[in-house]
PDB file of N, CA and C in Angstrom:
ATOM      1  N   UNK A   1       0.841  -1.184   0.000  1.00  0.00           N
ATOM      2  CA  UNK A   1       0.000   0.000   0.000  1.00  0.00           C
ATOM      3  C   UNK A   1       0.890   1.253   0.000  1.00  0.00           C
ATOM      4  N   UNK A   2       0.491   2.291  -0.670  1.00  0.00           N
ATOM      5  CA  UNK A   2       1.203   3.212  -1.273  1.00  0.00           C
ATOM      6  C   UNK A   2       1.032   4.499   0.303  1.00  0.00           C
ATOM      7  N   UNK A   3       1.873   4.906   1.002  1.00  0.00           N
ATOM      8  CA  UNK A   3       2.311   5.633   1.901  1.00  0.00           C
ATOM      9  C   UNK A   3       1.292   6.520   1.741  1.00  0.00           C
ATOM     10  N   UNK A   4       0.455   6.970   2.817  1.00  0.00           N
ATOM     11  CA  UNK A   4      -0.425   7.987   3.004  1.00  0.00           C
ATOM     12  C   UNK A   4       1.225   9.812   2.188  1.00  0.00           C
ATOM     13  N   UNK A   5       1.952   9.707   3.085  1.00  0.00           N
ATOM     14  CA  UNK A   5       2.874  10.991   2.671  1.00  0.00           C
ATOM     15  C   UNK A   5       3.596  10.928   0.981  1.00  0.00           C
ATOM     16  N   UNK A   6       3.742   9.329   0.482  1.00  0.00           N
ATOM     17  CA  UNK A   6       4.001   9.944  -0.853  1.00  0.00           C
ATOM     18  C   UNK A   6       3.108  10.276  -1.264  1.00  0.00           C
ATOM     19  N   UNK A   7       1.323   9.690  -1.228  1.00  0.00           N
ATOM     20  CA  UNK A   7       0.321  10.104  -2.028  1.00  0.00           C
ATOM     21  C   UNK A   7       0.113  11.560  -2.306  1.00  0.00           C
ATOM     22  N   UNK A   8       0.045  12.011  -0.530  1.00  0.00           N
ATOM     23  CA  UNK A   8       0.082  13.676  -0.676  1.00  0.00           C
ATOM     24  C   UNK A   8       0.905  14.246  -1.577  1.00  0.00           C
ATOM     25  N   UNK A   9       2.386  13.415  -1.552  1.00  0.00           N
ATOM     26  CA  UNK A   9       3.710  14.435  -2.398  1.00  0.00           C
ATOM     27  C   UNK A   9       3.057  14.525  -3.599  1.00  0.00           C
ATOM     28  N   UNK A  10       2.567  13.169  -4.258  1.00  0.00           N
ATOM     29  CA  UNK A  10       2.111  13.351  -5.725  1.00  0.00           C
ATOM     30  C   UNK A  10       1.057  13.838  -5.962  1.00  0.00           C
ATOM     31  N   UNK A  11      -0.066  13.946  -5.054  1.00  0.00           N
ATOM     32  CA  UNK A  11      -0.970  15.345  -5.336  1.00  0.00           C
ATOM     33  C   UNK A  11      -0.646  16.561  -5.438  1.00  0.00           C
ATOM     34  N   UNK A  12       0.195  16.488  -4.433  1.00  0.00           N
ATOM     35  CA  UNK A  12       0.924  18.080  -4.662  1.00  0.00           C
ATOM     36  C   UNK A  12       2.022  18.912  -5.750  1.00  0.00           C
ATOM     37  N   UNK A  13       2.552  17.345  -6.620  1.00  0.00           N
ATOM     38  CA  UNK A  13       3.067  17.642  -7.658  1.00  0.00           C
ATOM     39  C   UNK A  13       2.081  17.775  -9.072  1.00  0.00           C
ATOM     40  N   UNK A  14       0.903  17.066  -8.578  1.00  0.00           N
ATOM     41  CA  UNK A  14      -0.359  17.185  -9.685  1.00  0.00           C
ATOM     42  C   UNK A  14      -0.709  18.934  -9.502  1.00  0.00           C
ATOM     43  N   UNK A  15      -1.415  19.001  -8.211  1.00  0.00           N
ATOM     44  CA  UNK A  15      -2.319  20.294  -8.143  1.00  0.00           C
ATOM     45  C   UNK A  15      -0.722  21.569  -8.686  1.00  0.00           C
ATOM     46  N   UNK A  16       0.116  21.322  -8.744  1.00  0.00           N
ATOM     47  CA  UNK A  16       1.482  22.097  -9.100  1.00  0.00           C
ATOM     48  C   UNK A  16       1.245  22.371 -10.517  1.00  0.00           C
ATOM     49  N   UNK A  17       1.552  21.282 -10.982  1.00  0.00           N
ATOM     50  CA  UNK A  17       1.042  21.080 -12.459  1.00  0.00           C
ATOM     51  C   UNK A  17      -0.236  21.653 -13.039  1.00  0.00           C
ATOM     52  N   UNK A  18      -1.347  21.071 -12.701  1.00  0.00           N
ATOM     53  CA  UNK A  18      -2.198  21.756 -13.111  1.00  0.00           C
ATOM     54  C   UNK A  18      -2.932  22.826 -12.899  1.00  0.00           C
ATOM     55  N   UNK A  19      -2.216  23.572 -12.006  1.00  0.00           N
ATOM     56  CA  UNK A  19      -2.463  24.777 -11.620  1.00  0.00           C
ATOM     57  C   UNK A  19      -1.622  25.751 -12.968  1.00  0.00           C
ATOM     58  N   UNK A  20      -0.656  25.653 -12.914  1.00  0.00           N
ATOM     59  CA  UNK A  20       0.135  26.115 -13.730  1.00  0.00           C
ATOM     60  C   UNK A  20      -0.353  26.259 -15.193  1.00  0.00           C
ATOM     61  N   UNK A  21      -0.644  24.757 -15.552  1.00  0.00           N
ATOM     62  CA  UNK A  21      -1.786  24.558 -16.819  1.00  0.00           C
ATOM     63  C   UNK A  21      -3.012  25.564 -16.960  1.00  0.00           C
ATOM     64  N   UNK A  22      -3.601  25.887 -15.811  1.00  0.00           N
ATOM     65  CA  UNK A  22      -4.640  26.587 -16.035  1.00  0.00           C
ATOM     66  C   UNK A  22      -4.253  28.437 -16.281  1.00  0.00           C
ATOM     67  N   UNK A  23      -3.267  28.477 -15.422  1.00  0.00           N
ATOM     68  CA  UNK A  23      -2.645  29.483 -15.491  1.00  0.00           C
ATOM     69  C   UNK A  23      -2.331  29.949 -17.124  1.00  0.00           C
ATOM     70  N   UNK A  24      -1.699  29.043 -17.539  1.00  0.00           N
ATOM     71  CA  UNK A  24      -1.833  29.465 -18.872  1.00  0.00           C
ATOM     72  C   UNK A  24      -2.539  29.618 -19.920  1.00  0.00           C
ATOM     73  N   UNK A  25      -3.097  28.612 -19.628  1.00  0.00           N
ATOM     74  CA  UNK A  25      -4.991  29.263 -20.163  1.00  0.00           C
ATOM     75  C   UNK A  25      -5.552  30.373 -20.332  1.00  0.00           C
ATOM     76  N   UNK A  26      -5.131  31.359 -19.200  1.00  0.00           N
ATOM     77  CA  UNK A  26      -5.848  32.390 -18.701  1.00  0.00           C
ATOM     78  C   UNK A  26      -7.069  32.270 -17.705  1.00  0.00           C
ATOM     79  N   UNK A  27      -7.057  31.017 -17.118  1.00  0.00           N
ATOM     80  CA  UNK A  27      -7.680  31.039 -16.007  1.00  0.00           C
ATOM     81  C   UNK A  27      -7.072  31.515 -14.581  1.00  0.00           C
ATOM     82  N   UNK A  28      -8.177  32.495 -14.204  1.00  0.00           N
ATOM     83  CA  UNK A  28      -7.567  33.113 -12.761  1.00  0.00           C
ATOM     84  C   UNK A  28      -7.701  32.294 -11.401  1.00  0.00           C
ATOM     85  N   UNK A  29      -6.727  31.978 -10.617  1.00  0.00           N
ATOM     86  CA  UNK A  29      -6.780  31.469  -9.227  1.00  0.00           C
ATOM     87  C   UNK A  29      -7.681  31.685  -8.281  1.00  0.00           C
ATOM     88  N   UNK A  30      -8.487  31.173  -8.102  1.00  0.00           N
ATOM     89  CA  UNK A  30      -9.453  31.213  -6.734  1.00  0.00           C
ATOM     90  C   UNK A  30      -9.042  31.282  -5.315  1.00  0.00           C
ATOM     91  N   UNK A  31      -7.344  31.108  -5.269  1.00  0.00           N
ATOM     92  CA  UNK A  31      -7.394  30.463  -3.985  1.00  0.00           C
ATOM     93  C   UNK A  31      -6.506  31.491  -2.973  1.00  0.00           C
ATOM     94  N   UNK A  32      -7.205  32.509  -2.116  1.00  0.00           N
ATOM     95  CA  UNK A  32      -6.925  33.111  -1.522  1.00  0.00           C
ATOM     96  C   UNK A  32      -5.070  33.532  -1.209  1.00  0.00           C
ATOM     97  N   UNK A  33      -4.968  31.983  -0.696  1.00  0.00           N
ATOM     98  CA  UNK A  33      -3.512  32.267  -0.284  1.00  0.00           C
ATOM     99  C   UNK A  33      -2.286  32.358  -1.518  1.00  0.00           C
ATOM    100  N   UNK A  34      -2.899  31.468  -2.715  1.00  0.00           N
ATOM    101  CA  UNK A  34      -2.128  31.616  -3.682  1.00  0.00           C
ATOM    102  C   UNK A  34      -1.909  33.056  -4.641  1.00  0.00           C
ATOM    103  N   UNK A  35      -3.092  33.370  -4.498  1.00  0.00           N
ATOM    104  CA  UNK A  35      -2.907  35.029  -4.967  1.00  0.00           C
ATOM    105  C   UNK A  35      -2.080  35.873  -4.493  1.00  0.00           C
ATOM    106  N   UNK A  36      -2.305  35.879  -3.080  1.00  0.00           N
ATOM    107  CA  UNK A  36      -1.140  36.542  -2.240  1.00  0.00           C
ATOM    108  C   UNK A  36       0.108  36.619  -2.808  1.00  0.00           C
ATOM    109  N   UNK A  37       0.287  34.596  -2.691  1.00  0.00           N
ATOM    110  CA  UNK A  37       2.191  34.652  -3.068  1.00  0.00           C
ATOM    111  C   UNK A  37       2.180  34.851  -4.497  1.00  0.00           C
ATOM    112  N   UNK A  38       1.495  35.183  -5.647  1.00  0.00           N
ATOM    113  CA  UNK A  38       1.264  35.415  -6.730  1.00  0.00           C
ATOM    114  C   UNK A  38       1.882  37.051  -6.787  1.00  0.00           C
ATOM    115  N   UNK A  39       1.232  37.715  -5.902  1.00  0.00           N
ATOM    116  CA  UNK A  39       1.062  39.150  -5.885  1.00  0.00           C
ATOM    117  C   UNK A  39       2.740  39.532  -5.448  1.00  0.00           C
ATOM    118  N   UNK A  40       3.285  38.483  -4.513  1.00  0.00           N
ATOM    119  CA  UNK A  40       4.328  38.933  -3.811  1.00  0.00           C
ATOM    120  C   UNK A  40       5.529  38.876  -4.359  1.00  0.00           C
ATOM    121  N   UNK A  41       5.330  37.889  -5.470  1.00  0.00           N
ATOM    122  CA  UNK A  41       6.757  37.921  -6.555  1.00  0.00           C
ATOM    123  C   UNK A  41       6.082  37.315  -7.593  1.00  0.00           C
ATOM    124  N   UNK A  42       6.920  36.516  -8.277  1.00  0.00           N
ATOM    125  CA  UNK A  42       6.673  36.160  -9.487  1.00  0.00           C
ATOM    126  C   UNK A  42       5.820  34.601  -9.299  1.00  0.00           C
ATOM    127  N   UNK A  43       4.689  34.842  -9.923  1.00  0.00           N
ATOM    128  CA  UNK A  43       3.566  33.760  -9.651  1.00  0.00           C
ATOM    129  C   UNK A  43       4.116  32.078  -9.565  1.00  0.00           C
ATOM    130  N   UNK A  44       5.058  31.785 -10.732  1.00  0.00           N
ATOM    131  CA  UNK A  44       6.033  30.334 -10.183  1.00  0.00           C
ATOM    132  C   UNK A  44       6.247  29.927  -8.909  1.00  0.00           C
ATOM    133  N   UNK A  45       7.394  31.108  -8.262  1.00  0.00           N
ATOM    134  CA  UNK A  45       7.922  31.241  -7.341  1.00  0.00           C
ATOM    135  C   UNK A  45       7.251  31.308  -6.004  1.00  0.00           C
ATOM    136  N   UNK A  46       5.886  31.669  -6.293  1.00  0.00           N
ATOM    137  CA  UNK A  46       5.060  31.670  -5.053  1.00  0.00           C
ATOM    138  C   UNK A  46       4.377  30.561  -4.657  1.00  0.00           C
ATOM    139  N   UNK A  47       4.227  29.858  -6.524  1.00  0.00           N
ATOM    140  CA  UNK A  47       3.553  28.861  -6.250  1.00  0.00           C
ATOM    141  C   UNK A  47       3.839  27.559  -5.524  1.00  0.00           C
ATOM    142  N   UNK A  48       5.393  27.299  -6.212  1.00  0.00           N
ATOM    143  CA  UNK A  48       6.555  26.647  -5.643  1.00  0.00           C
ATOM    144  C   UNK A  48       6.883  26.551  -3.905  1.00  0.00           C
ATOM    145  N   UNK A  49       6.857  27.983  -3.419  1.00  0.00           N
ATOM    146  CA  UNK A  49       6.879  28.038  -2.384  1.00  0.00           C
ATOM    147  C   UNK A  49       5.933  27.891  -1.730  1.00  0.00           C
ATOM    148  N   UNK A  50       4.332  27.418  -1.857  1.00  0.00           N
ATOM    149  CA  UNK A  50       3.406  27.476  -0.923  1.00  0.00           C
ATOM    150  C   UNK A  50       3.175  25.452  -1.294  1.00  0.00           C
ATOM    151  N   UNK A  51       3.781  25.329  -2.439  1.00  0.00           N
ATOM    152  CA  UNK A  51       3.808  23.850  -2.516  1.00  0.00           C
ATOM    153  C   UNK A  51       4.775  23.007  -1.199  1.00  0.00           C
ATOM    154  N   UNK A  52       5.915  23.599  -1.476  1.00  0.00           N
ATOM    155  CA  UNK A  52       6.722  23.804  -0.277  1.00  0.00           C
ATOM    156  C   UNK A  52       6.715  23.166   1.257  1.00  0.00           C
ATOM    157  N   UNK A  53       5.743  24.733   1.160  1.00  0.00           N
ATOM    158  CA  UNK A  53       4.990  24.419   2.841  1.00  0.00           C
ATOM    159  C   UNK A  53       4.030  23.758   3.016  1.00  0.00           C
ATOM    160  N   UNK A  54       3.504  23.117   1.903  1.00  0.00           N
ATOM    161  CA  UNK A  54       2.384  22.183   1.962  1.00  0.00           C
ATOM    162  C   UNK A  54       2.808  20.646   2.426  1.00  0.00           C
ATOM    163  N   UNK A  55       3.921  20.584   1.342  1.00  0.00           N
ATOM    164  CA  UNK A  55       4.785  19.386   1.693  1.00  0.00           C
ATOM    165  C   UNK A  55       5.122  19.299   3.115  1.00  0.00           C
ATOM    166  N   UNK A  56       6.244  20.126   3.394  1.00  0.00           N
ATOM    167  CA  UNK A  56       6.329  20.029   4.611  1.00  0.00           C
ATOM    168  C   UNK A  56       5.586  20.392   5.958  1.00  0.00           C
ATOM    169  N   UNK A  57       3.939  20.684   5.978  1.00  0.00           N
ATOM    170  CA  UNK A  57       3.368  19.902   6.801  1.00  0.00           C
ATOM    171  C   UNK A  57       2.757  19.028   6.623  1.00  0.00           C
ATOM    172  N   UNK A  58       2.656  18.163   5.387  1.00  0.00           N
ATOM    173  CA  UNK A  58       2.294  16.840   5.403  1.00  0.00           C
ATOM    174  C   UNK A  58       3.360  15.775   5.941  1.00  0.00           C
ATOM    175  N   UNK A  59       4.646  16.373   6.146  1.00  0.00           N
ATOM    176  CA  UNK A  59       5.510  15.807   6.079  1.00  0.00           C
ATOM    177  C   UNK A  59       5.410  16.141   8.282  1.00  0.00           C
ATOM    178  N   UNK A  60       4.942  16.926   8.590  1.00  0.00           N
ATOM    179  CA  UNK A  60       4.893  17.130   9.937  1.00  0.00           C
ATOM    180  C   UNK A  60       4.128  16.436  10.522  1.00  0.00           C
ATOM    181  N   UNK A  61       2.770  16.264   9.908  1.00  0.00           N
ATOM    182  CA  UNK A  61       1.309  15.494  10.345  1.00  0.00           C
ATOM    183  C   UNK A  61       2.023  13.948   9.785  1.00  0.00           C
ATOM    184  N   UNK A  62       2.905  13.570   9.389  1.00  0.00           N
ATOM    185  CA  UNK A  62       3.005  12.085   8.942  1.00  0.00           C
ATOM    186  C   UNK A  62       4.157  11.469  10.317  1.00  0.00           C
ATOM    187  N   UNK A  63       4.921  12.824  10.523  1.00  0.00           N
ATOM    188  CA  UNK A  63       6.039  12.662  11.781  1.00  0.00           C
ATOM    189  C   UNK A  63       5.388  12.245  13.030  1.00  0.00           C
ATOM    190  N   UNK A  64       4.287  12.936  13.350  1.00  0.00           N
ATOM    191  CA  UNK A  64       3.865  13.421  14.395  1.00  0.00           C
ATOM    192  C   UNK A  64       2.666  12.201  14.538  1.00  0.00           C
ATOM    193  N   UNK A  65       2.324  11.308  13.380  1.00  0.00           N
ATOM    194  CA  UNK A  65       1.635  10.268  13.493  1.00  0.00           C
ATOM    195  C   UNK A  65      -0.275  10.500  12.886  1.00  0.00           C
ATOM    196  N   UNK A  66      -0.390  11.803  12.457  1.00  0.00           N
ATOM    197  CA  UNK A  66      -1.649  12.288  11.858  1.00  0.00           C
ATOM    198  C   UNK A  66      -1.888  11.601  11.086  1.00  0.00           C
ATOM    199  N   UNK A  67      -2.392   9.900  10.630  1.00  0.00           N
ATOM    200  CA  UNK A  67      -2.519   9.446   9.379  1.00  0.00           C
ATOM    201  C   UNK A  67      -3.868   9.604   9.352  1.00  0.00           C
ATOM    202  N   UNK A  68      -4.756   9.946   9.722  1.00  0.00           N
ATOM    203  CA  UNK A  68      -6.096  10.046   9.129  1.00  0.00           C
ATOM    204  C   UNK A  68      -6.169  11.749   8.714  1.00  0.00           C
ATOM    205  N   UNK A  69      -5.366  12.345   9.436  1.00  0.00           N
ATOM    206  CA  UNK A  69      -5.676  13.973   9.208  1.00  0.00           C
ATOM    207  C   UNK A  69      -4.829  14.048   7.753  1.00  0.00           C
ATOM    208  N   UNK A  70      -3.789  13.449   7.344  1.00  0.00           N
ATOM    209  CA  UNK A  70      -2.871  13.087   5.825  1.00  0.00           C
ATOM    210  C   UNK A  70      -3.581  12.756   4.702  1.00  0.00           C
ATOM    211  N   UNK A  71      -4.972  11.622   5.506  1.00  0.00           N
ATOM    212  CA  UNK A  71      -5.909  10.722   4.780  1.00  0.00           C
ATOM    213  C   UNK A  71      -6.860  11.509   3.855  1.00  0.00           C
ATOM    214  N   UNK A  72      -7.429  12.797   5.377  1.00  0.00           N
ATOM    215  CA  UNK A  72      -8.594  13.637   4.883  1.00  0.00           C
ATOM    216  C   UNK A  72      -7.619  14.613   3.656  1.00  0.00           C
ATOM    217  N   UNK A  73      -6.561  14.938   3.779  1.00  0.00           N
ATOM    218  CA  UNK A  73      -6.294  16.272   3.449  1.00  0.00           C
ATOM    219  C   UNK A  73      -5.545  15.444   1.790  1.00  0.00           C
ATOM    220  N   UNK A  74      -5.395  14.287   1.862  1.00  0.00           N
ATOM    221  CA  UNK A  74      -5.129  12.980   0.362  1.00  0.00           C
ATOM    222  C   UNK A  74      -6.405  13.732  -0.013  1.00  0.00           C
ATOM    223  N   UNK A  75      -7.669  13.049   0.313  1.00  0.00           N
ATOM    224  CA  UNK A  75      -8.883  13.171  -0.284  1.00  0.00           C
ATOM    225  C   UNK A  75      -9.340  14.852  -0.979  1.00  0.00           C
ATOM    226  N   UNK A  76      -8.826  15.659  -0.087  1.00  0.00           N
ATOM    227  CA  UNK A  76      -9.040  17.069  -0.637  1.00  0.00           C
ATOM    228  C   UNK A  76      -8.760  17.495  -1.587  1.00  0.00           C
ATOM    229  N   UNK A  77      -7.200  16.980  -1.725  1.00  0.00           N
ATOM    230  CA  UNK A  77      -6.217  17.340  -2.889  1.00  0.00           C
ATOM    231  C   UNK A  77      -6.580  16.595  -4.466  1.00  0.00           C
ATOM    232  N   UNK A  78      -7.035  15.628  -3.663  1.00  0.00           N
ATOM    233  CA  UNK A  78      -7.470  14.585  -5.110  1.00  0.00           C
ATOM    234  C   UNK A  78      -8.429  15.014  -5.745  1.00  0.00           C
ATOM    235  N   UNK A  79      -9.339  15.807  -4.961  1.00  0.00           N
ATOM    236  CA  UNK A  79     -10.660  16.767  -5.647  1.00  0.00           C
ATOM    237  C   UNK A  79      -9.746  18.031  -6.138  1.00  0.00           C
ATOM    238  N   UNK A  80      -9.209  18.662  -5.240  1.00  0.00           N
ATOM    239  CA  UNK A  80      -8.664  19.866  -6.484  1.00  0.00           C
ATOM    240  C   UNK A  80      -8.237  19.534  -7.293  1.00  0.00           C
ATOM    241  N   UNK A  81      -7.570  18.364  -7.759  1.00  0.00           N
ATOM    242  CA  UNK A  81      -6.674  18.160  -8.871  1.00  0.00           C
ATOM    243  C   UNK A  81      -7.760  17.583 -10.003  1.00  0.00           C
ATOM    244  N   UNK A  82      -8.798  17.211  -9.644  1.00  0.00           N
ATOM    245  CA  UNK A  82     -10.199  17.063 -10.637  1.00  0.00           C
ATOM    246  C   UNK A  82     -10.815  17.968 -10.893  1.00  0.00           C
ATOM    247  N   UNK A  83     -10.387  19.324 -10.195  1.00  0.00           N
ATOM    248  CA  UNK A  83     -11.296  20.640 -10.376  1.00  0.00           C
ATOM    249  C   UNK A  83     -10.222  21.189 -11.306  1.00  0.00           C
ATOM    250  N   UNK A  84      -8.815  21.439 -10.924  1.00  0.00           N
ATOM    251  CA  UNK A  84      -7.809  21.984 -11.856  1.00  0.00           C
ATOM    252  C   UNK A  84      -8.162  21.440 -13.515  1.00  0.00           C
ATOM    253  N   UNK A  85      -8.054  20.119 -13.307  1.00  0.00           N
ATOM    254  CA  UNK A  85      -8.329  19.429 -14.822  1.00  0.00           C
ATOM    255  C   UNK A  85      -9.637  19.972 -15.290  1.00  0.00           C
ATOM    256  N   UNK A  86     -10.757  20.120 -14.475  1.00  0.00           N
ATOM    257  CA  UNK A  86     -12.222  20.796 -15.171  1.00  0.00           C
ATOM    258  C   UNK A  86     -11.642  21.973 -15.909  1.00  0.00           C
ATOM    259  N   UNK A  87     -10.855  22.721 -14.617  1.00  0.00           N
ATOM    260  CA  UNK A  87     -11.147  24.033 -15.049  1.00  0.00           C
ATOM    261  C   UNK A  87      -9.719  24.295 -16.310  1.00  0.00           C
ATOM    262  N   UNK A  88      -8.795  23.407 -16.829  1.00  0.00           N
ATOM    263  CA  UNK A  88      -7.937  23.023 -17.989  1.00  0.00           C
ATOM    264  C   UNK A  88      -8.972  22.765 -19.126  1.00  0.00           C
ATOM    265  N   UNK A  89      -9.810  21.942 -18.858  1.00  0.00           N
ATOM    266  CA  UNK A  89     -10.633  21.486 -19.716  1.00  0.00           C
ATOM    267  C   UNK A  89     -11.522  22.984 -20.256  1.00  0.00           C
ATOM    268  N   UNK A  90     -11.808  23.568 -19.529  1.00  0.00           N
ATOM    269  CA  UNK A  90     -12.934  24.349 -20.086  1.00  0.00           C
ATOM    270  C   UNK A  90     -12.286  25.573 -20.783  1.00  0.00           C
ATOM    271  N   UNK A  91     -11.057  26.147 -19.972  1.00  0.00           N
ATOM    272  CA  UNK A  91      -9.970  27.292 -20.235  1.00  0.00           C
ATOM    273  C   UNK A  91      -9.844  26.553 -21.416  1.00  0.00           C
ATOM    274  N   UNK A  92      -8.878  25.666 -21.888  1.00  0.00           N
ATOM    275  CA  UNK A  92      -8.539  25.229 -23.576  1.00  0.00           C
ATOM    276  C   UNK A  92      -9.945  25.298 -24.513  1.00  0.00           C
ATOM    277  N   UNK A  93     -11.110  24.816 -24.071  1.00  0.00           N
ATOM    278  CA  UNK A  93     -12.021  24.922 -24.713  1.00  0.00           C
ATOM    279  C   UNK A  93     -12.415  26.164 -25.454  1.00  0.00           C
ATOM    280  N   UNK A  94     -12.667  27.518 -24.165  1.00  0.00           N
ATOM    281  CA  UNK A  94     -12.585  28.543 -24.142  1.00  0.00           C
ATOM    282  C   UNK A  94     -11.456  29.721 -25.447  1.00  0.00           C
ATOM    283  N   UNK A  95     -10.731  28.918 -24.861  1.00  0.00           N
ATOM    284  CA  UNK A  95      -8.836  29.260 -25.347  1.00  0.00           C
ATOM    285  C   UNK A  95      -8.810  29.099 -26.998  1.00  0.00           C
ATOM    286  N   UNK A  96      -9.603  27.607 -27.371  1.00  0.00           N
ATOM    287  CA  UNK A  96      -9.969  27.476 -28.620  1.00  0.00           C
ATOM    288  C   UNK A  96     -10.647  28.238 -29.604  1.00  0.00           C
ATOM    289  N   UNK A  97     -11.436  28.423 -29.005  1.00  0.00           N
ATOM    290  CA  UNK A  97     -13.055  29.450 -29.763  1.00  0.00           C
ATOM    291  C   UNK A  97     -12.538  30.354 -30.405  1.00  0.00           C
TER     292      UNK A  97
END
C-alpha cells in the first residue's frame, strides 16, 4: 500500500502542475492564499513556495503520526486536482473558440 505521505507528495506535484496549466490558459486562481504569493513575486515562485509548505506539513502530520488527518487532506487534494483538470478542460475549450 502506497504511503499515506508519498500520495500527498504526488498530489501536490499534480495540483502544481495543473495549476500552472490553467494558469496558462488564462484562467484566474481562486485560492486566496495563492494570490497573495502570486502578488508577492513572481507567480512560479510563489507557487513553488506554498507547494513547499504544503509538503512540509504533510511531512509534519506524517512525523507526528496524523494518518487520518494526511488521509482527509489525500482526499481534498485529489478533488482539487479534478477541479484543476475541469477548469484546464474548459480554459482550452474557451482558449480554442
Amino acid at each position: 500500500m502506497i504511503q499515506p505521505i508519498v500520495l500527498f507528495s504526488y498530489l501536490q506535484l499534480l495540483d502544481l502542475m495543473t495549476t500552472i496549466a490553467f494558469l496558462l490558459l488564462g484562467v484566474h486562481e481562486a485560492n486566496p492564499v495563492l494570490k497573495f504569493a502570486f502578488s508577492v513575486g513572481n507567480p512560479v515562485s510563489g507557487l513553488l513556495l506554498v507547494k513547499f509548505a504544503a509538503i512540509a506539513l504533510g511531512f509534519y502530520c506524517w512525523h507526528m503520526g496524523r494518518e487520518r488527518l494526511l488521509l482527509r487532506m489525500n482526499v481534498l487534494f485529489a478533488l482539487l486536482v479534478a477541479w484543476n483538470l475541469v477548469a484546464v478542460i474548459v480554459g482550452s475549450a474557451a482558449h480554442a473558440s
